[in-house]
Protein backbone atom coordinates (compact mmCIF):
# COMPACT_ATOMS: atom_id res chain seq x y z
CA UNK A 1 33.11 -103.94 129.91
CA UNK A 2 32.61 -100.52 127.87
CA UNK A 3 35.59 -98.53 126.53
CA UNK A 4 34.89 -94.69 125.42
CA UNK A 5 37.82 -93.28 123.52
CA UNK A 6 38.70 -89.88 124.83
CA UNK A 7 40.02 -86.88 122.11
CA UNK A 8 41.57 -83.62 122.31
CA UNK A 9 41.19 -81.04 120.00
CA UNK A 10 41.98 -77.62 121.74
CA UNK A 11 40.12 -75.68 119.12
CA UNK A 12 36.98 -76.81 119.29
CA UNK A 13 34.06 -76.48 121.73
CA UNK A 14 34.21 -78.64 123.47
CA UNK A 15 37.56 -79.31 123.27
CA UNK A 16 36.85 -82.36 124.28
CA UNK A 17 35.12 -85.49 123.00
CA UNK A 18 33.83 -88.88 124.01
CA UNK A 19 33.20 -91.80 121.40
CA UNK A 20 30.62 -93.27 121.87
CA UNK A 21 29.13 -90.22 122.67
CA UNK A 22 26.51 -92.11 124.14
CA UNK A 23 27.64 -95.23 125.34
CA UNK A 24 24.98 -97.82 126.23
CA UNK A 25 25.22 -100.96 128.99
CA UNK A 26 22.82 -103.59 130.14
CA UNK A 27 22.28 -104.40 133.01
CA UNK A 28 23.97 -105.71 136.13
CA UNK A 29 27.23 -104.50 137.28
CA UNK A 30 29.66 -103.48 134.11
CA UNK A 31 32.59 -101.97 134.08
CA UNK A 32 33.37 -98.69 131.82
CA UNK A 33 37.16 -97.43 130.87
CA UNK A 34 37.38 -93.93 129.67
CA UNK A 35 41.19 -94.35 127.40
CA UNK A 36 42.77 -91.77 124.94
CA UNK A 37 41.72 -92.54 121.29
CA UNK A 38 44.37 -92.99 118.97
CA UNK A 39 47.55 -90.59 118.70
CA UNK A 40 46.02 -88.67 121.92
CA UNK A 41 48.43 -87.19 124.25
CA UNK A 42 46.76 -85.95 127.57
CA UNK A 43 46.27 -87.35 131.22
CA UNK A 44 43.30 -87.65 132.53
CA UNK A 45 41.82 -85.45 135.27
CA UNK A 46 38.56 -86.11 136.52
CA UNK A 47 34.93 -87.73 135.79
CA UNK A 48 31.98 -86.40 137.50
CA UNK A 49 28.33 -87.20 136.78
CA UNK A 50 25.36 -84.38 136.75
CA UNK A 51 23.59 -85.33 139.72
CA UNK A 52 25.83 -87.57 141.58
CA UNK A 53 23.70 -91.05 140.58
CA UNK A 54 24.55 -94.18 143.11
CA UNK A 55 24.81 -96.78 140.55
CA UNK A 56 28.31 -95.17 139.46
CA UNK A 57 31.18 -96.31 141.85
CA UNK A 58 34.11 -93.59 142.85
CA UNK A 59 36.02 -93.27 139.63
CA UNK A 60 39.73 -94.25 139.40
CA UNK A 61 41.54 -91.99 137.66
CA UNK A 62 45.16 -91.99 136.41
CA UNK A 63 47.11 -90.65 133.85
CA UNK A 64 46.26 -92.80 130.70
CA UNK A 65 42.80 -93.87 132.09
CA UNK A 66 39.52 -93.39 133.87
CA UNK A 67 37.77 -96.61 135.74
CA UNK A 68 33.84 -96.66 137.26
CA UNK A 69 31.92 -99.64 138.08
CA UNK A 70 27.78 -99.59 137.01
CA UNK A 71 25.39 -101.13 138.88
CA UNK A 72 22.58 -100.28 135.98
CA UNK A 73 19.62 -101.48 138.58
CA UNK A 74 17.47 -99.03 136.60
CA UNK A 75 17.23 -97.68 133.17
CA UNK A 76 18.03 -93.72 132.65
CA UNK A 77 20.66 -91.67 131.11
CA UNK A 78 23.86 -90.25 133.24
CA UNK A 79 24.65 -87.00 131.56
CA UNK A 80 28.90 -86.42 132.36
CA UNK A 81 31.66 -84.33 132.42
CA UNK A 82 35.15 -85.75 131.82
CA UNK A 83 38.01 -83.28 132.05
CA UNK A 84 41.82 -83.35 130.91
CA UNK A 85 45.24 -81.58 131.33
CA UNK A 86 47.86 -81.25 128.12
CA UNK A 87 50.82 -79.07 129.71
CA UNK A 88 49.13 -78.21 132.23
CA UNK A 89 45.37 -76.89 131.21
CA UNK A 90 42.55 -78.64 131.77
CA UNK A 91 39.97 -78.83 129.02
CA UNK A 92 36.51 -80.01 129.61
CA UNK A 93 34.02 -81.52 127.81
CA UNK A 94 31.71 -79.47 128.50
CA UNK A 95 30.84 -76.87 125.39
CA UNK A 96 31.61 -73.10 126.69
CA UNK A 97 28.93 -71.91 124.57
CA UNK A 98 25.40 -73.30 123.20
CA UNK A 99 25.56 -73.90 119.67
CA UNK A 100 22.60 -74.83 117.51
CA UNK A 101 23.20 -78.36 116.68
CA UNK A 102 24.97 -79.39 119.74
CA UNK A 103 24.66 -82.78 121.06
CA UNK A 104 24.99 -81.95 124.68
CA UNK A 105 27.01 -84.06 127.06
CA UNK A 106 28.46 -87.38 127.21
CA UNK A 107 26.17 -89.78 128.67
CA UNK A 108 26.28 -93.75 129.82
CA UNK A 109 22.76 -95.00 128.91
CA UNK A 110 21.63 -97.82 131.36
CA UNK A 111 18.84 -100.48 129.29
């Protein structure tokens, strides 16, 4: 199992942020949690992956976490979008503008 810690910082862009931002699993069916890093007060919303890849199962989503299974039958990285709602706005973490140094999306990296 992989756990990504989840923050929430309504000023920046994007507001929010994954850690690992980058999170890598080997092969063979794994299990990744998406959970609130410390002190975080949101629900979660959604997942979605940039080109809808197969070896991601439905996520499960609820209020204090998001659930996907990973087949990882081939290696490649699975650009994301994870979104979440604090009284009632979602926030994305996808940047509204390009910056310079910007790291791009979250990703799972399959080895």
């Amino acid at each position: 199992m992989s756990t990504v810690q989840v923050s929430l910082d309504t000023s920046a862009d994007p507001p929010v942020t994954c850690n690992p931002h980058k999170t890598s699993v080997n092969r063979g069916n794994q299990t990744i949690d998406w959970v609130p890093a410390q002190n975080q007060t949101f629900s979660f919303t959604s997942l979605t992956f940039a080109g809808s890849p197969s070896c991601f199962s439905t996520p499960t989503v609820t209020n204090s976490q998001i659930s996907v299974t990973d087949d990882d039958q081939a290696a490649g990285d699975y650009a994301y979008t994870i979104v979440v709602t604090r009284n009632g706005v979602p926030y994305s973490s996808t940047a509204s503008r390009i910056t310079g140094g910007g790291g791009g999306d979250p990703s799972i990296k399959n080895n």
